[in-house]
C-alpha atoms as a PDB file:
ATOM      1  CA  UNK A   1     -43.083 -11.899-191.296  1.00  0.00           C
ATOM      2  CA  UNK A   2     -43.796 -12.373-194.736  1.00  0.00           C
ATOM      3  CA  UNK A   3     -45.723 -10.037-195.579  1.00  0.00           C
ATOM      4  CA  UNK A   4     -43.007  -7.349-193.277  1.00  0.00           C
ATOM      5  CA  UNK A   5     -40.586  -8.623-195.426  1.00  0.00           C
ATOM      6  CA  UNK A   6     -42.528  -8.206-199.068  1.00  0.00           C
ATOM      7  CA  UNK A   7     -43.010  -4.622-197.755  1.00  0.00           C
ATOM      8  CA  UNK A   8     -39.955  -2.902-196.757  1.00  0.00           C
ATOM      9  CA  UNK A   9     -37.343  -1.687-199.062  1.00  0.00           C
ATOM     10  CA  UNK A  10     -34.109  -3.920-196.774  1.00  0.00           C
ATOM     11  CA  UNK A  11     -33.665  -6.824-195.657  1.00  0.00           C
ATOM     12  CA  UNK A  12     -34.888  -7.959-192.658  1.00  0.00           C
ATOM     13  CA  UNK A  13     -32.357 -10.197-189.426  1.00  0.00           C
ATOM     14  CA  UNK A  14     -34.726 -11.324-187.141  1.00  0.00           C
ATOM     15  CA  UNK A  15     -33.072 -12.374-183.539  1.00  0.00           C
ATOM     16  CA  UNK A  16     -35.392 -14.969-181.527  1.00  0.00           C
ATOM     17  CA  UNK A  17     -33.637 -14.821-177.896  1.00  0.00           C
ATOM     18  CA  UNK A  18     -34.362 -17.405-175.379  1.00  0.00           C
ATOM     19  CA  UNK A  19     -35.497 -19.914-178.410  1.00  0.00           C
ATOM     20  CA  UNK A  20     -34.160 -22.813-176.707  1.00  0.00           C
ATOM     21  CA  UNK A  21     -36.656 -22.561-173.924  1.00  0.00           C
ATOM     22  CA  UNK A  22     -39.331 -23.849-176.510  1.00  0.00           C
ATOM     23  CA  UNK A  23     -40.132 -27.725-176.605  1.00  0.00           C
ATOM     24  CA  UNK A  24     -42.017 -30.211-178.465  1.00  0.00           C
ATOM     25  CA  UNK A  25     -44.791 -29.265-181.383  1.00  0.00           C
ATOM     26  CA  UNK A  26     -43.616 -25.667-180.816  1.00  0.00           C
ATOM     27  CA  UNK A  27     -40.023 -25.851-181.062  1.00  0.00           C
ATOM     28  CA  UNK A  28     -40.353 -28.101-184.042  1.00  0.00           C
ATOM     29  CA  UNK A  29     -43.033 -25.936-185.732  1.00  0.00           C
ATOM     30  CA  UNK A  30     -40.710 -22.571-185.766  1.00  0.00           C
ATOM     31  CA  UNK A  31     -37.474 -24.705-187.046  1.00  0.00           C
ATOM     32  CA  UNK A  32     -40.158 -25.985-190.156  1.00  0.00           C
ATOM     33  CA  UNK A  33     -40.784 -22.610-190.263  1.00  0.00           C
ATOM     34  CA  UNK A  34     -37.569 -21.528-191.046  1.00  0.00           C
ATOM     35  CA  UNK A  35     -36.485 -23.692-193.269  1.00  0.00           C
ATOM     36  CA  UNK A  36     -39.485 -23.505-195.600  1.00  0.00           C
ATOM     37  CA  UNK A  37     -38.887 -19.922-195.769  1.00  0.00           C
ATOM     38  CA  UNK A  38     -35.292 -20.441-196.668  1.00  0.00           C
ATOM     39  CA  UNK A  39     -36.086 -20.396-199.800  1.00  0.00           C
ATOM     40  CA  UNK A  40     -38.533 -17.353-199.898  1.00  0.00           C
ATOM     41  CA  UNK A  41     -36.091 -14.887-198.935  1.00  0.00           C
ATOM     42  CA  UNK A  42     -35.705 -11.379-198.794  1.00  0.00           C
ATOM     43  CA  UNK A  43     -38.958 -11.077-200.353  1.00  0.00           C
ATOM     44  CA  UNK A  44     -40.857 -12.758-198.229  1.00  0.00           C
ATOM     45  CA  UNK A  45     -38.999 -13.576-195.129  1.00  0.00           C
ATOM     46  CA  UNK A  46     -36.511 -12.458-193.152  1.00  0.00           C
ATOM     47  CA  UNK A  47     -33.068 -12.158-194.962  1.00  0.00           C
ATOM     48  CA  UNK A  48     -31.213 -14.106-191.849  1.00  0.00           C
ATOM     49  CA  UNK A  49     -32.294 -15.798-188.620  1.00  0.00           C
ATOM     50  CA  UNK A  50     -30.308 -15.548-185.555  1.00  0.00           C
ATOM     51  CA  UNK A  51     -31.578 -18.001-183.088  1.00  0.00           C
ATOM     52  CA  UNK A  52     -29.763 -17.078-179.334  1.00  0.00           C
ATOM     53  CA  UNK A  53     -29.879 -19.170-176.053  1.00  0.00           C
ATOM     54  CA  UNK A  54     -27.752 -21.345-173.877  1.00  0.00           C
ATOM     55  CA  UNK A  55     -27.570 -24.238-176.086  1.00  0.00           C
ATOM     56  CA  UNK A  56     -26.652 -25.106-179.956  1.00  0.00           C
ATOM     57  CA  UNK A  57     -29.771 -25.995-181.892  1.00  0.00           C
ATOM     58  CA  UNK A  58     -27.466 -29.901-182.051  1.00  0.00           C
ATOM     59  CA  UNK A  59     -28.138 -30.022-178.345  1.00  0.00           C
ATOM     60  CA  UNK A  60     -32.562 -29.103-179.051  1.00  0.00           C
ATOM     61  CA  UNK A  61     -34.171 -32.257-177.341  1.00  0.00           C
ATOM     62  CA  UNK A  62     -37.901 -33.115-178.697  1.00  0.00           C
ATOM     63  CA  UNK A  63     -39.024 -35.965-176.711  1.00  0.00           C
ATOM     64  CA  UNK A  64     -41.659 -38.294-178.142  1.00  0.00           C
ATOM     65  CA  UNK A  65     -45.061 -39.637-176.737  1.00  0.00           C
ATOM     66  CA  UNK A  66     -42.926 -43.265-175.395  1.00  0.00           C
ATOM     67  CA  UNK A  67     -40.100 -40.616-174.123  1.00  0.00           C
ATOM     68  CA  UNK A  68     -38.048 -41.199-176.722  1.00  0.00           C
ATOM     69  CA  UNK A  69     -35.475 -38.372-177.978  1.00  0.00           C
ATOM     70  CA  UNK A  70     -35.460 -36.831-180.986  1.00  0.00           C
ATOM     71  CA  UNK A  71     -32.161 -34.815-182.289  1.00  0.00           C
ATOM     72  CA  UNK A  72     -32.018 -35.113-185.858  1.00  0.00           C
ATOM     73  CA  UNK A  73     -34.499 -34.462-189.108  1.00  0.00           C
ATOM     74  CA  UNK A  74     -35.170 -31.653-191.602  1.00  0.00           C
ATOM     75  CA  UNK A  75     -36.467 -29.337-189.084  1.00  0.00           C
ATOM     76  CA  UNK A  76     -33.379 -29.364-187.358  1.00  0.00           C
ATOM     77  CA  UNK A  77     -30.871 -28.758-190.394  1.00  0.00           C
ATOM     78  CA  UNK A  78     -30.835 -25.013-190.863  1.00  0.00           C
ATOM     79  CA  UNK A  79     -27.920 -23.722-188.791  1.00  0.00           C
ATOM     80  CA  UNK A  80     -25.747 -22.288-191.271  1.00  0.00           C
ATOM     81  CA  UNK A  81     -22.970 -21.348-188.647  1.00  0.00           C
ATOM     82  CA  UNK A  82     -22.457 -21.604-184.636  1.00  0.00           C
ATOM     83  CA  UNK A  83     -21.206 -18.742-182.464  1.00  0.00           C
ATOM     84  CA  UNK A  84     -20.469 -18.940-178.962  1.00  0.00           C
ATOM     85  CA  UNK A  85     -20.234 -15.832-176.940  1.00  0.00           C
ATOM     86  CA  UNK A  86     -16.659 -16.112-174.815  1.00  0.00           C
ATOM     87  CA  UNK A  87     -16.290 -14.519-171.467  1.00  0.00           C
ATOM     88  CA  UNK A  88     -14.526 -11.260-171.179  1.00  0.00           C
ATOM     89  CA  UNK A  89     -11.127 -10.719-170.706  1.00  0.00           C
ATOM     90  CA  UNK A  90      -9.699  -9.290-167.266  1.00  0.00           C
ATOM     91  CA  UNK A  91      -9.120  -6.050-169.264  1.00  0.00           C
ATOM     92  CA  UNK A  92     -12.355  -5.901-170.479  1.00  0.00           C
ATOM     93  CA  UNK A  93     -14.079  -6.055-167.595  1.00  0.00           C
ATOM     94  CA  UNK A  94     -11.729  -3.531-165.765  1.00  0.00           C
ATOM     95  CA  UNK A  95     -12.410  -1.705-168.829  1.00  0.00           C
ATOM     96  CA  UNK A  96     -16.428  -1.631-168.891  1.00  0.00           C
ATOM     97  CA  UNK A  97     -16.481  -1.077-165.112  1.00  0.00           C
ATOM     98  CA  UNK A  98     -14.456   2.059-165.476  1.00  0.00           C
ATOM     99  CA  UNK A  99     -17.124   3.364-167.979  1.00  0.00           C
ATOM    100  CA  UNK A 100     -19.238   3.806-164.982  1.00  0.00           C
ATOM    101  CA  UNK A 101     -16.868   5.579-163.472  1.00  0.00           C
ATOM    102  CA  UNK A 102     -15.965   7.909-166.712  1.00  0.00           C
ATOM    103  CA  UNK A 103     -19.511   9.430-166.940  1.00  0.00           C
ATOM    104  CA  UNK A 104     -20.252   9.719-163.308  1.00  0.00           C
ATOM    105  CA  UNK A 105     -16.689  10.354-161.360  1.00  0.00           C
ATOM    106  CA  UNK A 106     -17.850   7.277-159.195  1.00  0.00           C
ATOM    107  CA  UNK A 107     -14.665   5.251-158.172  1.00  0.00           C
ATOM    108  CA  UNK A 108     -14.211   1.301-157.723  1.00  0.00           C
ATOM    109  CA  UNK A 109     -12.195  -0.122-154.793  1.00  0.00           C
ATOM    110  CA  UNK A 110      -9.050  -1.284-157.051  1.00  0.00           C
ATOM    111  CA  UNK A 111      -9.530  -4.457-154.664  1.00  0.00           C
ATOM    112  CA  UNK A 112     -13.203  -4.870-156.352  1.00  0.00           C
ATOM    113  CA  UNK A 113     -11.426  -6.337-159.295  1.00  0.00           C
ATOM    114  CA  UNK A 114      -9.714  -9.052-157.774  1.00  0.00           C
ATOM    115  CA  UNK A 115     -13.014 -10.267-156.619  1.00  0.00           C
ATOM    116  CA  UNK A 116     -14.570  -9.892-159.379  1.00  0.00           C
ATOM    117  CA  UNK A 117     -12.268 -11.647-161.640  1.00  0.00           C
ATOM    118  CA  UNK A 118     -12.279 -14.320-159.306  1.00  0.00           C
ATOM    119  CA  UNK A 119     -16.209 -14.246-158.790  1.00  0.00           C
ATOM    120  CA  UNK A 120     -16.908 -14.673-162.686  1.00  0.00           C
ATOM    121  CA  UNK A 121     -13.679 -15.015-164.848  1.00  0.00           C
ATOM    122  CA  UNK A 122     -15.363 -12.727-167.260  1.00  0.00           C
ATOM    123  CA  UNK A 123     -18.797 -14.545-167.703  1.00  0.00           C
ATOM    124  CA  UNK A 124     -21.031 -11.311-169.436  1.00  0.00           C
ATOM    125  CA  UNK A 125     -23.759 -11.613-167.832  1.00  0.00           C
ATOM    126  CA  UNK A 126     -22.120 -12.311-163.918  1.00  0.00           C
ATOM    127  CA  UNK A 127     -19.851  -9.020-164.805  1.00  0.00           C
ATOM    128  CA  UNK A 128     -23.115  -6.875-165.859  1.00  0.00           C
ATOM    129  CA  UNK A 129     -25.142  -8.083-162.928  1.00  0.00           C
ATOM    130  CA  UNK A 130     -22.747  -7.711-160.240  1.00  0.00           C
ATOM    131  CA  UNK A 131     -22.254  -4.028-161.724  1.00  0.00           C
ATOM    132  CA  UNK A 132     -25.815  -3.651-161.845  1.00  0.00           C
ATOM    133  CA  UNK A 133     -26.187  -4.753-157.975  1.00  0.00           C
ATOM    134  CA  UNK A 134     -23.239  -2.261-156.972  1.00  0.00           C
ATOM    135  CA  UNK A 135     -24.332   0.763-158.661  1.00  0.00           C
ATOM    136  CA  UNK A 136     -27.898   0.817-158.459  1.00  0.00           C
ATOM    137  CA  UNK A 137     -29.348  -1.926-155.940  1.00  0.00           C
ATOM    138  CA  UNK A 138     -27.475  -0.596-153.284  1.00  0.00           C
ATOM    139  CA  UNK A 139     -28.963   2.927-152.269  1.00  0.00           C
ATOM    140  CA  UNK A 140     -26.268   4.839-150.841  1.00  0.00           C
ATOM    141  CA  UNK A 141     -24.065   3.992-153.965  1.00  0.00           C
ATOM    142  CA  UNK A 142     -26.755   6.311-155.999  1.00  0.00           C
ATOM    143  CA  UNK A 143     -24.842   9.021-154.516  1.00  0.00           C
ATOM    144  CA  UNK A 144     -21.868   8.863-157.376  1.00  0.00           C
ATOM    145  CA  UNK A 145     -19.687  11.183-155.258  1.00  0.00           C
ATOM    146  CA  UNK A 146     -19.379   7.816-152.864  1.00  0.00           C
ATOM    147  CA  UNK A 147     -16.685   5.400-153.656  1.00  0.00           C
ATOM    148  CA  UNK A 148     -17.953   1.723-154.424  1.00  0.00           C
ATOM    149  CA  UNK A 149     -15.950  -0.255-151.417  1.00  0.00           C
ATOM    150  CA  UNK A 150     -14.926  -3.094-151.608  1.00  0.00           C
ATOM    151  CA  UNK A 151     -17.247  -4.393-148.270  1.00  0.00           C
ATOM    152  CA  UNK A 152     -20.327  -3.174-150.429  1.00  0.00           C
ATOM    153  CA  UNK A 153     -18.746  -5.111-153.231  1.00  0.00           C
ATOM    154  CA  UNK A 154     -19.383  -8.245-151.104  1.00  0.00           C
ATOM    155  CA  UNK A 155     -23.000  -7.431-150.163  1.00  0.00           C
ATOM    156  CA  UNK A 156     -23.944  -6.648-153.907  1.00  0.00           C
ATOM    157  CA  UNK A 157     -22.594 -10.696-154.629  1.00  0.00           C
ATOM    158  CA  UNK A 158     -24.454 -12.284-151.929  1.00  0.00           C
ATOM    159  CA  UNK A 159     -27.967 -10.139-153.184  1.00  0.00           C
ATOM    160  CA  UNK A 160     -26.937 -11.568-156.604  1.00  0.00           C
ATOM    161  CA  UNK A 161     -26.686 -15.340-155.416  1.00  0.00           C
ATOM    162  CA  UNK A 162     -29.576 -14.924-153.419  1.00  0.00           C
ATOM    163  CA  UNK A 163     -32.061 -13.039-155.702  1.00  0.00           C
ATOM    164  CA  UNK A 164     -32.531 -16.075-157.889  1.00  0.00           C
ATOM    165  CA  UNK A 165     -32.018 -14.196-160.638  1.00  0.00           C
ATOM    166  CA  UNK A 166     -33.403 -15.904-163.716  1.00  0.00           C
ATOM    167  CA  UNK A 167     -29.952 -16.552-165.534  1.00  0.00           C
ATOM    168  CA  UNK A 168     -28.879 -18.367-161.989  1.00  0.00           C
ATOM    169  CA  UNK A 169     -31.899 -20.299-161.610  1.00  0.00           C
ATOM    170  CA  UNK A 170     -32.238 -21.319-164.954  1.00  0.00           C
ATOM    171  CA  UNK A 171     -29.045 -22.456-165.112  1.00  0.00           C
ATOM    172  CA  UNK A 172     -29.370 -24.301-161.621  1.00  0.00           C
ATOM    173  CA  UNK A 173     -32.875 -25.659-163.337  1.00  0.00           C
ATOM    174  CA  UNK A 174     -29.722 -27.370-166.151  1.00  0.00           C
ATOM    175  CA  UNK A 175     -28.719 -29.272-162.972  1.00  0.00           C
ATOM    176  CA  UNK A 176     -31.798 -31.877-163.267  1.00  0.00           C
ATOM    177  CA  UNK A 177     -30.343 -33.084-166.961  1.00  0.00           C
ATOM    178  CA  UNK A 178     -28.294 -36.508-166.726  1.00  0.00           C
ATOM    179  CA  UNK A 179     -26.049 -35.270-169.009  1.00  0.00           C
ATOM    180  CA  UNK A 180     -24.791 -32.099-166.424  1.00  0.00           C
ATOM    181  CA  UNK A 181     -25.565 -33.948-163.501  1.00  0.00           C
ATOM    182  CA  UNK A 182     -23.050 -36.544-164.137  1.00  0.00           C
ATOM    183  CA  UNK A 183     -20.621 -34.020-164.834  1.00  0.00           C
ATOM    184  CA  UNK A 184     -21.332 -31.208-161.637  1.00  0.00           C
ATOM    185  CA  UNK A 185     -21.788 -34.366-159.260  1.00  0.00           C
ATOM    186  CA  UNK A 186     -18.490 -36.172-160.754  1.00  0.00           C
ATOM    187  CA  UNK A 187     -16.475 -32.743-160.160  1.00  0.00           C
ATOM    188  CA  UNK A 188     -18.380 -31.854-156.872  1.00  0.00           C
ATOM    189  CA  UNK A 189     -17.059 -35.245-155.648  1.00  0.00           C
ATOM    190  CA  UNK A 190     -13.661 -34.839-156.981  1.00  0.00           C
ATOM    191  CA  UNK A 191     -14.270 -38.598-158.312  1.00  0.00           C
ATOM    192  CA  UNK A 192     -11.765 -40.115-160.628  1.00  0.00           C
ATOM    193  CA  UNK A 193     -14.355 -41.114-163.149  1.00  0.00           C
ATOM    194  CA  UNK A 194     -14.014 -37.432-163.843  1.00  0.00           C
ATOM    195  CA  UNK A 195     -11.135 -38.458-166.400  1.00  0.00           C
ATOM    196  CA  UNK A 196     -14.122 -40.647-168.353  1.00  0.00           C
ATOM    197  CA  UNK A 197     -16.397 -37.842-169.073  1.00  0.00           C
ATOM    198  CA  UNK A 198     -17.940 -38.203-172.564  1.00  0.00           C
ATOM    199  CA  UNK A 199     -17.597 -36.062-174.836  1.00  0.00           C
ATOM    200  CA  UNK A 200     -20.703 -34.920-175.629  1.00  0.00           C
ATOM    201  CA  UNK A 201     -21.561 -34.465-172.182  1.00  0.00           C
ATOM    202  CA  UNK A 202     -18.567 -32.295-171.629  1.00  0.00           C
ATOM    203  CA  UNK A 203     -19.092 -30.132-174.761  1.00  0.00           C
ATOM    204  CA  UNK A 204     -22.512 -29.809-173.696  1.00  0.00           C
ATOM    205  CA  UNK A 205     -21.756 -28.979-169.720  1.00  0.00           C
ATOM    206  CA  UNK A 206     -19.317 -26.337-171.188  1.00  0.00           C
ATOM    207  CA  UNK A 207     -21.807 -24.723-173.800  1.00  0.00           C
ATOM    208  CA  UNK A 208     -23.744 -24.059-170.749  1.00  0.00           C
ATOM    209  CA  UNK A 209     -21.167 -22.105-169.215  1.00  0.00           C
ATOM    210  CA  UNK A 210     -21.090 -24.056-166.067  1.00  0.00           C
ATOM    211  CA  UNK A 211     -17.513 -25.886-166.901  1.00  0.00           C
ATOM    212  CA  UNK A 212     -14.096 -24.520-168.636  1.00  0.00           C
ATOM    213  CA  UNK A 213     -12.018 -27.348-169.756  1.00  0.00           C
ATOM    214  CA  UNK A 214      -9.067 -26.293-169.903  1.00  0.00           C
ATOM    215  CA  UNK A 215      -6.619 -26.338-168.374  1.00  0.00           C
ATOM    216  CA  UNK A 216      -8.193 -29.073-166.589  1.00  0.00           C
ATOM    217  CA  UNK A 217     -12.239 -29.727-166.516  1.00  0.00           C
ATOM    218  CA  UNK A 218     -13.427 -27.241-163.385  1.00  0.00           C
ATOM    219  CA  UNK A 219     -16.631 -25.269-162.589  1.00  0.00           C
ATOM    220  CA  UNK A 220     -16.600 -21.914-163.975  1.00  0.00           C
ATOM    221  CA  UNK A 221     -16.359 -19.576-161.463  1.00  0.00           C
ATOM    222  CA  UNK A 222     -16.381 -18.731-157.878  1.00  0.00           C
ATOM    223  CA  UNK A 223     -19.719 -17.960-157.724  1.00  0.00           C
ATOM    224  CA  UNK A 224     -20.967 -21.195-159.531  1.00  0.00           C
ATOM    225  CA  UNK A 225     -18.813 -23.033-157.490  1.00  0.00           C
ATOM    226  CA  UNK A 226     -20.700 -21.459-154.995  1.00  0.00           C
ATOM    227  CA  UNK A 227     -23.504 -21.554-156.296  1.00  0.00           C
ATOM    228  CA  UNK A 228     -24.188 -25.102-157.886  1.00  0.00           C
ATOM    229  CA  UNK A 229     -23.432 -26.808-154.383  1.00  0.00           C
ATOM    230  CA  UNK A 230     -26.194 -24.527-152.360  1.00  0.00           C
ATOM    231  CA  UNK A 231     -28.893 -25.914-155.120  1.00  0.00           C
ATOM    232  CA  UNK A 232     -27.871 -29.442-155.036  1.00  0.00           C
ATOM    233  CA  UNK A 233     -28.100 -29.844-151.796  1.00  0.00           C
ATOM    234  CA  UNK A 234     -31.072 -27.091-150.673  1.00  0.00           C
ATOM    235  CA  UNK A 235     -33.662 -29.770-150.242  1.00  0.00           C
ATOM    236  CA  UNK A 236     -31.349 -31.480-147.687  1.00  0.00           C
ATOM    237  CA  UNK A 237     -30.959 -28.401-146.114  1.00  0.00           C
ATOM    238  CA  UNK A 238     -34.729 -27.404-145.985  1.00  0.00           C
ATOM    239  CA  UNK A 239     -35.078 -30.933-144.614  1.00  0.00           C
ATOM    240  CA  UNK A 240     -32.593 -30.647-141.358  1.00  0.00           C
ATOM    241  CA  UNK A 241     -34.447 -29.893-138.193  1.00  0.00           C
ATOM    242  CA  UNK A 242     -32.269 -27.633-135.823  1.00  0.00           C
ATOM    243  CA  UNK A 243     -32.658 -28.202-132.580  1.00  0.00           C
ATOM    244  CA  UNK A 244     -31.526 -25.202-130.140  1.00  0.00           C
ATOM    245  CA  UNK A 245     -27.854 -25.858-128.894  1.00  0.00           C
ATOM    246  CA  UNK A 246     -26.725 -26.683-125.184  1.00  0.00           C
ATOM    247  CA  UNK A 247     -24.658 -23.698-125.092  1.00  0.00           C
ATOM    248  CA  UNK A 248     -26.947 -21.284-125.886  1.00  0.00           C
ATOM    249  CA  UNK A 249     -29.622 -19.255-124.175  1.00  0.00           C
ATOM    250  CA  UNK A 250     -32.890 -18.574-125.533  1.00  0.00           C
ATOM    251  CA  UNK A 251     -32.088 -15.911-126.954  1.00  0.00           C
ATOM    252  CA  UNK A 252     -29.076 -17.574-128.854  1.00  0.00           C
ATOM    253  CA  UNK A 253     -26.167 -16.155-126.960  1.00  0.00           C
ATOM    254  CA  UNK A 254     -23.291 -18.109-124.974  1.00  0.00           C
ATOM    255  CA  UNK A 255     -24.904 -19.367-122.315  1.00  0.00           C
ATOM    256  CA  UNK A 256     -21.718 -19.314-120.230  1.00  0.00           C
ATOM    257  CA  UNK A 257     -23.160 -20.854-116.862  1.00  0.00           C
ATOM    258  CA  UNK A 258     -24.306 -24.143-118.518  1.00  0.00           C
ATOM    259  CA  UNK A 259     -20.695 -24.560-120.917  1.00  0.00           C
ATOM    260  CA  UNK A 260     -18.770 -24.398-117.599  1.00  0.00           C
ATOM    261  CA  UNK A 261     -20.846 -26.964-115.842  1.00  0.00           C
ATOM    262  CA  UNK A 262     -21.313 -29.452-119.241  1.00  0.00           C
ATOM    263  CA  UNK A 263     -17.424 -29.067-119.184  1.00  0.00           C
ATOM    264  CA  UNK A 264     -17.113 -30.213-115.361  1.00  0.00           C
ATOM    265  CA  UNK A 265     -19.585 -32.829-116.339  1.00  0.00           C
ATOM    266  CA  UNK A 266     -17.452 -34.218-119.201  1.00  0.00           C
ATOM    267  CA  UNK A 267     -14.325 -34.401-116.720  1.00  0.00           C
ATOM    268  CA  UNK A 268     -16.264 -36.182-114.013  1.00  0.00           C
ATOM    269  CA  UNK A 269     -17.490 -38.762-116.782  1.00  0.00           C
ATOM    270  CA  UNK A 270     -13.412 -39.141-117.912  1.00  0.00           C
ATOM    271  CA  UNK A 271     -12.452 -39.422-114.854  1.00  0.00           C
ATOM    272  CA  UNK A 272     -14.655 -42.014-113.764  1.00  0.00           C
ATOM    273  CA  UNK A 273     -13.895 -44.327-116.921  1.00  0.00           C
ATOM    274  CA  UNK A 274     -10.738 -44.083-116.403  1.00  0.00           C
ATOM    275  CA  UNK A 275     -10.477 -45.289-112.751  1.00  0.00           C
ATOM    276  CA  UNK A 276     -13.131 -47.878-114.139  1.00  0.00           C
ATOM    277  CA  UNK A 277     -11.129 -49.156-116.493  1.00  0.00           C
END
């Protein structure tokens, strides 16, 4: 970098996505990093540093040998100024899905926008992905002189949830930290200690994007809703042996012979403690 930036004639912004995903000795050696070239600047480092993730470099945890946390220190006071990305309006994403639909004549459902809106009040990256799924995962909607319907709509979500895709498990990985799981679990429960949330906790939970707080503290979305409950409780679900129902047949369809005579059964067995009693 420093020799880039003693060479070229401008200055030089240099954007470090996905920074928060470093930890320990590394993490702490960029932050050093950039603040020791603070001073070195534009001659011989870059003339800004954007750092981007889910988190504020406040909320960077470096955990010591004994497990103890680390938050503060030189290393971590270079943040000149804090942006957080909002969601989109219901315009705006009405507005970027007609884009689509501008350069290729392809038209939406006007129904797909109710969903949608409801599916990820705006969050960017929901709104891009679901319009990613629509357009271009699903095959026959290559064929732009086919309308996107509001049926294929609902396919392209549930590929989305269940792809795993890395913004939804990383922020299902967020679940594991104390600090959101004593949020999601409060809310999940509908729990009164809900109205004792710290404050750090909360700020936190909503720079993740998983909670709004106004106008009362709530998951997200629809699909987070949706989402955040499935992961929680997967390993339960993984767990639960099924065994094959009385009222089906082998090959899983109403076995209609057996119902009628279980049902005979049961009305024998009422009758009988009834006249016992």
């Amino acid at each position: 970098m420093s020799y880039w930036a003693s060479h070229s004639d401008r200055p030089i912004v240099l954007m470090l996505d996905e920074v928060d995903a470093l930890v320990g000795d590394t993490l702490i050696s960029l932050l050093r990093q950039i603040r020791a070239g603070y001073t070195e600047r534009p001659e011989a480092f870059p003339q800004s540093v954007i750092l981007c993730g889910v988190r504020d470099v406040r909320d960077y945890r470096i955990h010591t040998s004994h497990q103890e946390i680390i938050t503060g220190g030189s290393a971590f006071n270079i943040k000149a100024e804090s942006l957080r990305m909002g969601n989109f309006s219901a315009e705006d994403v009405k507005a970027l899905y007609q884009q689509h639909t501008y350069e290729t004549g392809q038209a939406f459902d006007p129904g797909i926008f109710v969903e949608l809106w409801a599916d990820t009040e705006g969050q960017p990256w929901l709104v891009n992905a679901l319009g990613y799924e629509l357009t271009w995962e699903d095959r026959t909607a290559r064929d732009r002189s086919q309308p996107i319907t509001l049926e294929g709509y609902g396919a392209a979500r549930e590929r989305l949830i269940q792809s795993r895709a890395t913004h939804l498990d990383q922020l299902a990985d967020k679940l594991s930290e104390p600090r959101v799981n004593r949020v999601i679990s409060a809310l999940l429960a509908g729990e009164e200690s809900r109205l004792r949330f710290a404050e750090a906790d909360l700020q936190y939970v909503a720079d993740l994007g998983l909670i709004q707080r106004k106008p009362e503290v709530r998951i997200s979305n629809r699909i987070y809703r949706e989402l955040i409950p499935r992961e929680i409780t997967a390993p339960i679900q993984d767990g639960i042996h099924l065994e094959q129902s009385w009222y089906l047949t082998a090959e899983r369809k109403l076995d209609m012979v057996n119902k009628i005579w279980h049902r005979q059964e049961s009305w024998q067995n009422r009758a009988i403690n009834v006249w016992g009693a």
